[in-house]
Protein backbone atom coordinates (compact mmCIF):
# COMPACT_ATOMS: atom_id res chain seq x y z
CA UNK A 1 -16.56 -4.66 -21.31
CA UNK A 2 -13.54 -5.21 -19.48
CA UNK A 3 -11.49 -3.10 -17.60
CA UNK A 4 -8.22 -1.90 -19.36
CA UNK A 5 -6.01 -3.28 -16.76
CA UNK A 6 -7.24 -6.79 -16.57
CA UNK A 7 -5.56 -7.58 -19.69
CA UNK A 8 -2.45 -7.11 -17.74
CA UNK A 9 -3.69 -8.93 -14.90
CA UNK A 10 -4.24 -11.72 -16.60
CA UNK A 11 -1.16 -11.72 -18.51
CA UNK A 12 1.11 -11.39 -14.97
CA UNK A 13 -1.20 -14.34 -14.08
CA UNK A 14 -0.61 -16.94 -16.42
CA UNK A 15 3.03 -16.22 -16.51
CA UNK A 16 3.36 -18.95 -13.79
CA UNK A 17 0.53 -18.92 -11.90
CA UNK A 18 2.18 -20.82 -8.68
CA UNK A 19 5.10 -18.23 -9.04
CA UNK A 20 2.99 -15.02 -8.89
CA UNK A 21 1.19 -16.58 -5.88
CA UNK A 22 4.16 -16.94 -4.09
CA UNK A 23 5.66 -14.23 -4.79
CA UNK A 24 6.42 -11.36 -1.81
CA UNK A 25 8.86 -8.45 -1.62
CA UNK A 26 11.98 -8.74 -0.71
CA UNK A 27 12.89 -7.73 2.74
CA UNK A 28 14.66 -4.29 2.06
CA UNK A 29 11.79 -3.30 -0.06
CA UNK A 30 9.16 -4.31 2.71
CA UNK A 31 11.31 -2.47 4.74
CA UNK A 32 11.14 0.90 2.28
CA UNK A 33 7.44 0.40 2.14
CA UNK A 34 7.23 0.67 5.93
CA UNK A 35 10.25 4.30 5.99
CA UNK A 36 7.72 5.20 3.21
CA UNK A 37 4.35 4.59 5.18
CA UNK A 38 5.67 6.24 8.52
CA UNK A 39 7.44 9.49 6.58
CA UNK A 40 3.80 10.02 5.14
CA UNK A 41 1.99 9.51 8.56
CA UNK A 42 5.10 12.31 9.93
CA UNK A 43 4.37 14.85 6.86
CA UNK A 44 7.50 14.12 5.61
CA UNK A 45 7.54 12.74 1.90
CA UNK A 46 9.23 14.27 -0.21
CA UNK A 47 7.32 14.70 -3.60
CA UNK A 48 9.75 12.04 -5.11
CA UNK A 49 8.85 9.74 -2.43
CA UNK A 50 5.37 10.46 -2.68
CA UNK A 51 5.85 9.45 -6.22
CA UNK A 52 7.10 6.68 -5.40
CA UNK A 53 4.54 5.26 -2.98
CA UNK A 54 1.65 5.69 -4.90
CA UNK A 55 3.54 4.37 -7.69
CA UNK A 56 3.88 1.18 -5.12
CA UNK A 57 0.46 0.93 -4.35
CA UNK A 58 -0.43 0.97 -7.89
CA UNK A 59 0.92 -1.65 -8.73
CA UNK A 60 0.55 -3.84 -5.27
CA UNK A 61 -2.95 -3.45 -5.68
CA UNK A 62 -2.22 -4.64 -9.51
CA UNK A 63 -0.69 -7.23 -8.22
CA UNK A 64 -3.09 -8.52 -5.52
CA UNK A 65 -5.26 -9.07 -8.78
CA UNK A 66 -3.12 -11.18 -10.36
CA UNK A 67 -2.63 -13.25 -7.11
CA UNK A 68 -6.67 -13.64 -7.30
CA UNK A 69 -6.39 -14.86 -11.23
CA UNK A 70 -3.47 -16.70 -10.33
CA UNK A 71 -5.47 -18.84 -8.01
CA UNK A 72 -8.79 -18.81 -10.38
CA UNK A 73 -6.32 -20.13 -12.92
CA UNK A 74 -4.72 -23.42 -10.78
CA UNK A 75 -8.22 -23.85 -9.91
CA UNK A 76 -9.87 -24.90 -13.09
């Protein structure tokens, strides 16, 4: 049985496979990924930023999956 989020995976994935492969962050929100990542090393989140980052990482790790189908995809 497959996992409920690998519908969406595979949907992101076959939007444009080539596109969600080479797709990466912009550079101000690589940049709030890093003030987030250091403010929760310091103990200093706020629970809206916490919020926020594990909101991030949801779906970056999401997204990571859809890089893999991507590739499975251009592959066959």
């Amino acid at each position: 049985m497959p996992k409920v989020y690998e519908e969406l995976i595979e949907f992101i994935a076959r939007l444009s496979p080539q596109e969600v492969i080479n797709f990466q962050p912009s550079a101000a929100s690589r940049k709030r990924l890093e003030t987030l990542l250091y403010r929760r090393r310091e103990a200093q989140l706020t629970p809206e930023e916490e919020e926020e980052l594990e909101n991030y990482l949801v779906l970056e790790h999401l997204f990571r999956m859809a890089k893999a189908k991507a590739h499975e995809l251009i592959s066959l």
